[in-house]
Structures are given as C-alpha cells and as structure tokens.
C-alpha atoms as a PDB file:
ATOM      1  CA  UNK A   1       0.000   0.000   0.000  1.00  0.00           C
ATOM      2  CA  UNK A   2       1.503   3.254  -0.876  1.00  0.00           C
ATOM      3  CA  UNK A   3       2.544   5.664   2.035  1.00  0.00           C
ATOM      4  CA  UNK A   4       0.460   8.275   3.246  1.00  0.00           C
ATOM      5  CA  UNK A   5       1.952  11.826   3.906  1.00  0.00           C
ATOM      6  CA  UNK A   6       0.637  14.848   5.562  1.00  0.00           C
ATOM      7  CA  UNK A   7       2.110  17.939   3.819  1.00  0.00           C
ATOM      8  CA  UNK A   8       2.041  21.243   5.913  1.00  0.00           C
ATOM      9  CA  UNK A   9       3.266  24.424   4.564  1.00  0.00           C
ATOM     10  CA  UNK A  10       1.703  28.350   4.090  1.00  0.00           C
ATOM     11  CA  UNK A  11       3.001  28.647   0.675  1.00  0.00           C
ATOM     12  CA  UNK A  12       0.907  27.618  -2.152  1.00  0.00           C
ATOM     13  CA  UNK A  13       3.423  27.327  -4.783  1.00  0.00           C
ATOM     14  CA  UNK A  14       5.785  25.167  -2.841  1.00  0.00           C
ATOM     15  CA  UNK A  15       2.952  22.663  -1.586  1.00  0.00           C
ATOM     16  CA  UNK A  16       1.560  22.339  -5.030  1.00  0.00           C
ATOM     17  CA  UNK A  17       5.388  21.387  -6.445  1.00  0.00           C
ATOM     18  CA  UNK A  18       5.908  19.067  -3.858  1.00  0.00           C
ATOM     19  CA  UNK A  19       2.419  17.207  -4.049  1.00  0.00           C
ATOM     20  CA  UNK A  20       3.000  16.523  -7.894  1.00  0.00           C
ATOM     21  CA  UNK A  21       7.045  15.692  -6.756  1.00  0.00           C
ATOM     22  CA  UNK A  22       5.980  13.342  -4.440  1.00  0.00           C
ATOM     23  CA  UNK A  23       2.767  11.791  -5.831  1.00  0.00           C
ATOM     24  CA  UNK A  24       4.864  10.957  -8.981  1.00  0.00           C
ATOM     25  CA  UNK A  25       7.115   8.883  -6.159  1.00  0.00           C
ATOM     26  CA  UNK A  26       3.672   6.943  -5.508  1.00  0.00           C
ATOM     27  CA  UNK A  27       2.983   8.499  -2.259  1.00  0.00           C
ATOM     28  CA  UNK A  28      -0.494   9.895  -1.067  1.00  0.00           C
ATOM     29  CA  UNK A  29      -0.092  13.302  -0.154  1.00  0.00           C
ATOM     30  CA  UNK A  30      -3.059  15.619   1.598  1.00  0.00           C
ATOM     31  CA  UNK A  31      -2.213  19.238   2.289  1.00  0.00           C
ATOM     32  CA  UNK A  32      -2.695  21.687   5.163  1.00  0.00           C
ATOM     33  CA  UNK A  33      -1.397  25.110   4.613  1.00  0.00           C
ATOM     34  CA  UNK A  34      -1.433  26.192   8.517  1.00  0.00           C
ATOM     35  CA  UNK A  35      -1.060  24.190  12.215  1.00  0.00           C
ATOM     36  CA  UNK A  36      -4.689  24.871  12.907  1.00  0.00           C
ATOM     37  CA  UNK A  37      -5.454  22.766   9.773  1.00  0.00           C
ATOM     38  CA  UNK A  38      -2.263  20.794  10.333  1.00  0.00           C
ATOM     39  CA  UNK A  39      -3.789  19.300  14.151  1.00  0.00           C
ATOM     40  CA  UNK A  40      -7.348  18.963  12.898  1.00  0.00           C
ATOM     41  CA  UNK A  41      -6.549  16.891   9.648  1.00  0.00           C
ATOM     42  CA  UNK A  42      -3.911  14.752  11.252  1.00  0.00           C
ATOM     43  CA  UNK A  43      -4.925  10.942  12.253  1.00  0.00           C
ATOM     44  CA  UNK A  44      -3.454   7.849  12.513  1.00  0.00           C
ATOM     45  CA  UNK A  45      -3.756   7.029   8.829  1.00  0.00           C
ATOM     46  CA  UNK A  46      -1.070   9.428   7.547  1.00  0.00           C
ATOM     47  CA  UNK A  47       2.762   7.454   7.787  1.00  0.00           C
ATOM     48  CA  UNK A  48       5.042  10.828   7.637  1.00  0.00           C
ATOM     49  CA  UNK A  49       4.602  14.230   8.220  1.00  0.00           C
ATOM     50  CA  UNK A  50       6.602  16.671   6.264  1.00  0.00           C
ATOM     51  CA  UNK A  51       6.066  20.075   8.633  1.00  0.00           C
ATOM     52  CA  UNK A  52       7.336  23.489   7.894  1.00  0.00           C
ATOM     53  CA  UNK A  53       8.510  25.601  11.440  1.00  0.00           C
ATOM     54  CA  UNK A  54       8.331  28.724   9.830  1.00  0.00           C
ATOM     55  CA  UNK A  55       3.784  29.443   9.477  1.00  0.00           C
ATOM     56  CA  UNK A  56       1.970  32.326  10.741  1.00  0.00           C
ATOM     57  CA  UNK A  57      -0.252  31.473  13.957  1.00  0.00           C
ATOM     58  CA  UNK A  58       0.789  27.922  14.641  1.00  0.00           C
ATOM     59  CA  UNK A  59       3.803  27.209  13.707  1.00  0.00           C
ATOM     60  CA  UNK A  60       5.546  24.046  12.868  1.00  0.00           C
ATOM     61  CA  UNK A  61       7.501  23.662  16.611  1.00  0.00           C
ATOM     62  CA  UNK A  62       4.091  24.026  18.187  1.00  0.00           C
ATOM     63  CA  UNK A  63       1.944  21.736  15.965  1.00  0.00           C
ATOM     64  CA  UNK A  64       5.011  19.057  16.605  1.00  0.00           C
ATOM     65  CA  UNK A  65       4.867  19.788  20.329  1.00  0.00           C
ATOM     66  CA  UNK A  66       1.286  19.029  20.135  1.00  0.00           C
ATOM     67  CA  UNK A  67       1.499  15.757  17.883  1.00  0.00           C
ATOM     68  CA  UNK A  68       4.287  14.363  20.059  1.00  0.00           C
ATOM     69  CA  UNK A  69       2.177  14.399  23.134  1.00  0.00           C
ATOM     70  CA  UNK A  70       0.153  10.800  21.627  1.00  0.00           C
ATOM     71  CA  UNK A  71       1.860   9.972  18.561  1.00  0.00           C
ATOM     72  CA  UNK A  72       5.287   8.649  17.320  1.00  0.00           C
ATOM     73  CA  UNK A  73       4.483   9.282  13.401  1.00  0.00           C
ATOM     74  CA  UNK A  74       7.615  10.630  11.903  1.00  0.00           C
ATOM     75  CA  UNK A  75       7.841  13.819  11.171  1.00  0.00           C
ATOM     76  CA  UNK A  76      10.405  15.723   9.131  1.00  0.00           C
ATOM     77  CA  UNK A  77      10.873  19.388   9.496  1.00  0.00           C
ATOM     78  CA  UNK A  78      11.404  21.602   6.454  1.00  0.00           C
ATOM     79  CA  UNK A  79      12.664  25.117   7.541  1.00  0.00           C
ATOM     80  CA  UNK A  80      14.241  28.088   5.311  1.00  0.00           C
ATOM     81  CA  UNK A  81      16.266  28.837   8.020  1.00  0.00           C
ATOM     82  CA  UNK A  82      19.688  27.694   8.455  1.00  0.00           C
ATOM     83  CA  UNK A  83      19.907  27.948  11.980  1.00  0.00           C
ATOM     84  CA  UNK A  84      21.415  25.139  14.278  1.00  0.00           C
ATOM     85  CA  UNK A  85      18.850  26.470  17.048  1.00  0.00           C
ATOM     86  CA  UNK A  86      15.583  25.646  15.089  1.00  0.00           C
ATOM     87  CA  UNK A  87      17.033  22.207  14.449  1.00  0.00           C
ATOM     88  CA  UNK A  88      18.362  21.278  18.066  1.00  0.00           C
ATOM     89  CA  UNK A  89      14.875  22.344  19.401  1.00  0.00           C
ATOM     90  CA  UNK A  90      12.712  20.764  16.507  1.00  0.00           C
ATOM     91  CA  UNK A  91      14.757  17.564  16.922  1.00  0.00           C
ATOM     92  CA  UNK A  92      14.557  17.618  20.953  1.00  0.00           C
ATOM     93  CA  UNK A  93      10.659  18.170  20.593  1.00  0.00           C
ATOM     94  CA  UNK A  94      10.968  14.740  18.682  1.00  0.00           C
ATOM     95  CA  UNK A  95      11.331  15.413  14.892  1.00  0.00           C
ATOM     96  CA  UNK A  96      12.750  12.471  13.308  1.00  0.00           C
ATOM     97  CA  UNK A  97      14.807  14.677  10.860  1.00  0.00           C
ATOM     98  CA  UNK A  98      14.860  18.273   8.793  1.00  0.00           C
ATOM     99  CA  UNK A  99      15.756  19.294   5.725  1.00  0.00           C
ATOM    100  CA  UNK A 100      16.594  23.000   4.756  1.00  0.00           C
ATOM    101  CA  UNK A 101      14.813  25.183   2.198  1.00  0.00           C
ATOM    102  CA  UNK A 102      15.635  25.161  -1.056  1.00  0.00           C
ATOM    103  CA  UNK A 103      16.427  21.587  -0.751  1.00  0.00           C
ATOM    104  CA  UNK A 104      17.304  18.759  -3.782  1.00  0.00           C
ATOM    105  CA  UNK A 105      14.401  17.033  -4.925  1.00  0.00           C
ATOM    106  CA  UNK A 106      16.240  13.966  -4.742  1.00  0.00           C
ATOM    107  CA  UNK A 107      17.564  14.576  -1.537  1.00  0.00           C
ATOM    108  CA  UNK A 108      14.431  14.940  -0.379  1.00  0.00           C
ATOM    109  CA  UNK A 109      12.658  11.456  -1.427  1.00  0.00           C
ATOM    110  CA  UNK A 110      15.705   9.948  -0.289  1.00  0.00           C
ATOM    111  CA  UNK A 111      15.307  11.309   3.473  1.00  0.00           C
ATOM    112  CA  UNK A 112      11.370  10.703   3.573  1.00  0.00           C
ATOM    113  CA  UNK A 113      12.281   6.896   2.432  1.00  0.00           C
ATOM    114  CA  UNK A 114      14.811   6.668   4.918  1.00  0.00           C
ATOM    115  CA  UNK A 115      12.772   8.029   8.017  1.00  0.00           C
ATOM    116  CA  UNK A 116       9.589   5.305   6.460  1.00  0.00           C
ATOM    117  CA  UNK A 117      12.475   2.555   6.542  1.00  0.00           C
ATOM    118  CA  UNK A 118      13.400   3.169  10.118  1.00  0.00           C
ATOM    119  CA  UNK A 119       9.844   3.755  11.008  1.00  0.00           C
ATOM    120  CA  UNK A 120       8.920   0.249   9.111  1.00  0.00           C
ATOM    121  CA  UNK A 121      11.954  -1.685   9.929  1.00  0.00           C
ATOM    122  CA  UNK A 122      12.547  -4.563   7.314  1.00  0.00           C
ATOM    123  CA  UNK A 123      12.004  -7.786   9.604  1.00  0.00           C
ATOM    124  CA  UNK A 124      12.172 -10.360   7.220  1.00  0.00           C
ATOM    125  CA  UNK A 125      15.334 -11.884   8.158  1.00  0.00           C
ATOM    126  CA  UNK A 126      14.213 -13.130  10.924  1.00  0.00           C
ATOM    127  CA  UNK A 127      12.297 -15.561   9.521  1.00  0.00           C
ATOM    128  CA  UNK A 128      15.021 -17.051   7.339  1.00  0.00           C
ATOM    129  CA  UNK A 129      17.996 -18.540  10.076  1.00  0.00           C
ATOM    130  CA  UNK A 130      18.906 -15.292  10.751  1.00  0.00           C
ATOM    131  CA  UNK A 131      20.547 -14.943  14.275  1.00  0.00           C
ATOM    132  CA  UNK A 132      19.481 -11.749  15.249  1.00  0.00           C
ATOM    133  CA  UNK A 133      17.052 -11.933  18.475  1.00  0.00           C
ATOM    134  CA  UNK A 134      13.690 -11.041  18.045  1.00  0.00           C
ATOM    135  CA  UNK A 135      13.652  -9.654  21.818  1.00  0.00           C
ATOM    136  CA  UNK A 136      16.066  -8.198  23.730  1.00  0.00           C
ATOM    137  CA  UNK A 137      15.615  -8.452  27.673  1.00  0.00           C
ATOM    138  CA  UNK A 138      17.684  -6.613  30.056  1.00  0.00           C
ATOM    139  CA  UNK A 139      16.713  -5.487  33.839  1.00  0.00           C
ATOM    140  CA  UNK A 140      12.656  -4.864  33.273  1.00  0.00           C
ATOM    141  CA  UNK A 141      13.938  -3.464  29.550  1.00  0.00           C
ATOM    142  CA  UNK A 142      11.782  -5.629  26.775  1.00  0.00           C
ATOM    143  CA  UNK A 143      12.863  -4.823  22.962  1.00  0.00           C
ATOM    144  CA  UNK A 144      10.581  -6.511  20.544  1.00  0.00           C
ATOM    145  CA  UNK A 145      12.000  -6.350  16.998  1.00  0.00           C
ATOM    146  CA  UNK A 146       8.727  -7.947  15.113  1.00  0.00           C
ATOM    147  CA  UNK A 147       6.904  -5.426  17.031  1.00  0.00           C
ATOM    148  CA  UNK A 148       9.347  -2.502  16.505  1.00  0.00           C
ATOM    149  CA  UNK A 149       7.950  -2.149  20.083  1.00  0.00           C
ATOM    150  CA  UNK A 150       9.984  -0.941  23.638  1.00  0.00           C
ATOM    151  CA  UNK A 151       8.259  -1.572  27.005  1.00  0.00           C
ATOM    152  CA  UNK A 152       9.781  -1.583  30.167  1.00  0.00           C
ATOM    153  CA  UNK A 153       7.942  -3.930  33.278  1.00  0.00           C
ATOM    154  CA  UNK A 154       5.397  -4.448  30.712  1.00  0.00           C
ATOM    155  CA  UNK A 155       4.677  -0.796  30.080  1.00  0.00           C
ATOM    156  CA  UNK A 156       4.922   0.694  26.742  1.00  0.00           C
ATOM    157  CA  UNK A 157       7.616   3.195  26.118  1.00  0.00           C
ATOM    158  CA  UNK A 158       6.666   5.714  23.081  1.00  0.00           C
ATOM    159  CA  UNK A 159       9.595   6.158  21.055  1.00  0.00           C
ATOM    160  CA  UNK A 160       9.994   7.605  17.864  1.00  0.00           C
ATOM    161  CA  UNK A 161      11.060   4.895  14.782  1.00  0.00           C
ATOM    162  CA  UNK A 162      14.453   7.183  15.165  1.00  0.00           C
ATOM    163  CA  UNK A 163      15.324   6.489  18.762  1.00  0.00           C
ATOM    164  CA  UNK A 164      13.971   2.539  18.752  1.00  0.00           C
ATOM    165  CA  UNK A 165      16.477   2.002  15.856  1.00  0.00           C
ATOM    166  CA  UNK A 166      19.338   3.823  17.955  1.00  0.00           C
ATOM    167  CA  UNK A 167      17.844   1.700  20.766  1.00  0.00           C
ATOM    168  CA  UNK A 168      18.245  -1.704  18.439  1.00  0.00           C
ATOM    169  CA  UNK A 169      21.737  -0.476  17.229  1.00  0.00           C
ATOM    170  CA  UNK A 170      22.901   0.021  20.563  1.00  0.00           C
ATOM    171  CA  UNK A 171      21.398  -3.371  21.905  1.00  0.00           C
ATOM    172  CA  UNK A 172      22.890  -5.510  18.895  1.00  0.00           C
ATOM    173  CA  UNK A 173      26.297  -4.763  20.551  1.00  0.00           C
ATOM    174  CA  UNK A 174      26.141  -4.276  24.133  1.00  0.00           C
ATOM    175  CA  UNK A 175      28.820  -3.075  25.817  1.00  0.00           C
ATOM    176  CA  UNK A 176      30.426  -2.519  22.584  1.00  0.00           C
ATOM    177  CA  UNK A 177      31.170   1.530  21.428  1.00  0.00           C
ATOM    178  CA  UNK A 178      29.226   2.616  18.696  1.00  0.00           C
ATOM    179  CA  UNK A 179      30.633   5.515  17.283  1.00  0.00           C
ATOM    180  CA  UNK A 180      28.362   8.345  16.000  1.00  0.00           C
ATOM    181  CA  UNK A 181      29.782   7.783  12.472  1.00  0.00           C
ATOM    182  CA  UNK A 182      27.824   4.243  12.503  1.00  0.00           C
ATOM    183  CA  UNK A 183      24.708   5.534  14.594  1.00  0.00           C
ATOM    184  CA  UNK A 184      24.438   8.524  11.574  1.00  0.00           C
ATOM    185  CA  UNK A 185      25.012   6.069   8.643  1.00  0.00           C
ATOM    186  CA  UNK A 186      23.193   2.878   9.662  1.00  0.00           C
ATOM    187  CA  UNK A 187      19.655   4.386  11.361  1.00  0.00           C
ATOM    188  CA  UNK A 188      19.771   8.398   9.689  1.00  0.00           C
ATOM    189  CA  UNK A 189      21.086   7.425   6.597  1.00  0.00           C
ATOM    190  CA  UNK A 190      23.526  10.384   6.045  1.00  0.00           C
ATOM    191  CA  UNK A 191      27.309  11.173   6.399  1.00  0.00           C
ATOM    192  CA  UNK A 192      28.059  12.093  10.046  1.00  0.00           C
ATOM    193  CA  UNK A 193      29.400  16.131  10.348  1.00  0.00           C
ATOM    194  CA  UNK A 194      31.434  17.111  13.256  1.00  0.00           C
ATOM    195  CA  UNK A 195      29.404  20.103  14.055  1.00  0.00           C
ATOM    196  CA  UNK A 196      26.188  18.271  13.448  1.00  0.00           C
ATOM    197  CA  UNK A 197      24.389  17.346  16.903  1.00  0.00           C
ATOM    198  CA  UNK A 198      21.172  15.231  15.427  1.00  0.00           C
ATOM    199  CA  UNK A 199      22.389  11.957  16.755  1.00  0.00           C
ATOM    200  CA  UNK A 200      23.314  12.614  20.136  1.00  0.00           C
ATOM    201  CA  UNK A 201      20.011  15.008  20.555  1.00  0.00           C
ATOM    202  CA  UNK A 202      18.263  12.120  19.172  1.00  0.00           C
ATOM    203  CA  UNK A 203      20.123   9.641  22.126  1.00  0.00           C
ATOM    204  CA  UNK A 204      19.039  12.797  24.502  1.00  0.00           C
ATOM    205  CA  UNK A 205      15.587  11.835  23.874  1.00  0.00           C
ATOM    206  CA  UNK A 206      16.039   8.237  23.976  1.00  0.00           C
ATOM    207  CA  UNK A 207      17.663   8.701  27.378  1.00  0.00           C
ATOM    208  CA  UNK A 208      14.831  10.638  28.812  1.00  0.00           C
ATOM    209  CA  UNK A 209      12.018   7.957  28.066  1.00  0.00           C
ATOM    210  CA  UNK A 210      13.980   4.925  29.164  1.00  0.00           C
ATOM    211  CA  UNK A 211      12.882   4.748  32.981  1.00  0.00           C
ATOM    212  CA  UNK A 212      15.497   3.880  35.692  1.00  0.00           C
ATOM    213  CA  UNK A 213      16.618   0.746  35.859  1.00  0.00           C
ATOM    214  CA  UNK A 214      16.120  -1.609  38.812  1.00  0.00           C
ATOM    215  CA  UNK A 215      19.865  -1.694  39.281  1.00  0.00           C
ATOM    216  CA  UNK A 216      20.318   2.152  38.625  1.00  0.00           C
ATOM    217  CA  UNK A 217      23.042   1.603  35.928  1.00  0.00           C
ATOM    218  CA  UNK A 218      22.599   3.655  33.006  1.00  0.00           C
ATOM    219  CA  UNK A 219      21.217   2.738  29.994  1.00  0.00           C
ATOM    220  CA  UNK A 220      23.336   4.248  27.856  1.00  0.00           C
ATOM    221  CA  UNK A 221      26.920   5.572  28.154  1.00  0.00           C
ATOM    222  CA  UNK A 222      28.806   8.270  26.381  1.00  0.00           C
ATOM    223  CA  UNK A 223      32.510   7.885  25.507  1.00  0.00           C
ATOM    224  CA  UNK A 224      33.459  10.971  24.938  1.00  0.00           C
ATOM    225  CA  UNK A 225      34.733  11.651  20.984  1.00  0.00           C
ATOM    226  CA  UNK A 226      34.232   7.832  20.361  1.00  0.00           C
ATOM    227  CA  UNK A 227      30.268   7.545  21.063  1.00  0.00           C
ATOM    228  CA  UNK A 228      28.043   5.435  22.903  1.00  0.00           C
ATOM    229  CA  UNK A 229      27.793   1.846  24.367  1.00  0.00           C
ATOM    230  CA  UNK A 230      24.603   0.251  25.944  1.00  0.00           C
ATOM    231  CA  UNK A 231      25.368  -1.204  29.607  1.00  0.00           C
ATOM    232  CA  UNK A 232      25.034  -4.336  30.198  1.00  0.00           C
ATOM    233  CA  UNK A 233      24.344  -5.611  34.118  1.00  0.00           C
ATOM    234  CA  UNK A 234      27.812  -6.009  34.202  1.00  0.00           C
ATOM    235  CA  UNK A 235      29.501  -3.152  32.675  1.00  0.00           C
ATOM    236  CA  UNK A 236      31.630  -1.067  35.142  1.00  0.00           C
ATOM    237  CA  UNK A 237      30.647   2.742  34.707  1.00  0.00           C
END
C-alpha cells in the first residue's frame, strides 16, 4: 500500500510542487497550509509528516509539540532557516529529521524513504535462520524487533522509529562503542558532520524515556569523541 503523507506548509506554490514531486514517487499526499489545519486533519492514517517551522499562527515547533504528546508518526521538518537552534529544538521536541529550504528534490525522497524505513523496519530476516534476536531483555527493559515495540515492566515506552532504531543499534552490541559515524550512517542514513548534533540530541531523547533501571546503571553511556555503548548488568561505569 503506498505511504500516506501529511504535507504542511503556508506557501501555495511550494505545496503544489511538492504534491506533484511526491505523488509521482507513488505516495499519497493531503495538504494543510497552517497548524490549525495541520492538528485537525492529522490521524493515525497518515505514515510521515513533512512540517514546515516557519507558518503564521501555529507554527511548525508548536503543531510538533502538540502531535508528540500521543503519537510517534515521523515527522520531518522543512525550515528556510539555516539555523542550528531551530534544528536542536525541533529535533529535541521529537522530529525524526529536517531538511533546509531550497532543498534537492532527490535529496528529499531519499530522506522521507529513509525516516519510512526506520519507522517500518525490514524484519524479514528473521524468519530465514537469521541470528538476530527477536527480543532483547535486560533489567525490566523488553525490545521486541517484530513489534518494533519498547516496554519496560510491561509498560509501553513511546519512542519515535528514530530512537527505537538507535535503541536496536545500541542493543545488537552491548557493551560494545558505537561511534556516532555508525549511529548517523546505519539508522539516519547520512554522512556524520562534526558540528552536526542530530544523533546525540536524538540519544538525549532516547535517554529521557527509558525509565530507571532496577539496578540504577545507566542505559546508555557516552565515551566521549568515540560515542556510545549500551550497559550491560555487568559493565563497570
């Protein structure tokens, strides 16, 4: 079934380009030129959001404030402005990515696909000898990799398809550094920059919904200018 997106912009010309761009790419595409319109024609049927910050009234950090509240769809920000602020807070509100104004077409198909892929995990292996778990259990933590699912004493955790696959990354090699590098290339599908902080606002996030663990260990460590390892019951911190 082809993917529906929720397109929200002010500017006519731009949405109309990008529905025909994006409808010839087999998506389903519904517009809403303000946040107003944004909230009230959102439901659970749309698979992406693409979300412009920059809207008179409601505006784009507000409507994704509001979203994030009781739903994990991804969103993508699209923003004119260059400004490392706007990103940091859109991302640590829970956008999934953003993409600056003018942007490649190409680019931008490529980035939609790649938030839908992390959103829709490919589980298929797993049913052909692969030996990757389908759940990961550690101290009350229950990863579910069928279910793309994260619950914690049998409580659901709401994470975004961004931070479960950081989550999964991490878990596939406990105790092991991951290096931002891999985290960037493997789960948000781009080149990691030295200056960019989307992955480790991204682990920010993940960090704040994982409750405390029964043996207070952290979930996650930071090696500083190497990158992150999950502990394991045994790892010394």
């Amino acid at each position: 079934m082809n993917k529906k997106l929720l397109l929200v912009d002010d500017d006519l010309e731009i949405t109309a380009l990008l529905k025909e761009l994006l409808e010839l790419e087999c998506f389903v595409v519904e517009i809403a030129h303000n946040g107003t319109e944004a909230l009230t024609k959102f439901n659970d049927t749309f698979d992406l959001i693409l979300l412009d910050i920059m809207m008179p009234g409601v505006n784009g950090l507000t409507v994704l404030t509001q979203l994030r509240t009781k739903h994990t769809v991804p969103i993508i920000l699209l923003t004119a402005k260059d400004n490392e602020l706007d990103k940091i807070i859109g991302l640590e509100l829970g956008a999934d990515d953003y993409i600056i104004k003018p942007f490649n077409d190409r680019e931008l198909i490529a980035r939609i696909r790649a938030t839908l892929r992390r959103k829709y995990w490919d589980i298929s292996p797993l049913h052909n000898g692969d030996p990757t778990p389908v759940e990961y259990n550690i101290d009350g933590l229950k990863v579910n990799v069928r279910q793309q699912a994260a619950y914690f004493e049998n409580k659901y955790i709401d994470l975004t398809g961004t931070e479960f696959q950081i989550l999964l990354k991490l878990l596939e090699q406990p105790s092991k550094i991951i290096s931002r590098d891999t985290l960037s290339e493997s789960v948000l599908g781009k080149e990691f920059l030295p200056f960019a902080r989307s992955i480790d606002v991204h682990v920010s996030n993940l960090r704040k919904k994982l409750p405390t663990r029964k043996d207070k260990l952290p979930w996650i460590k930071t090696l500083r200018s190497k990158g992150y390892l999950f502990v394991t019951n045994n790892e010394p911190t």
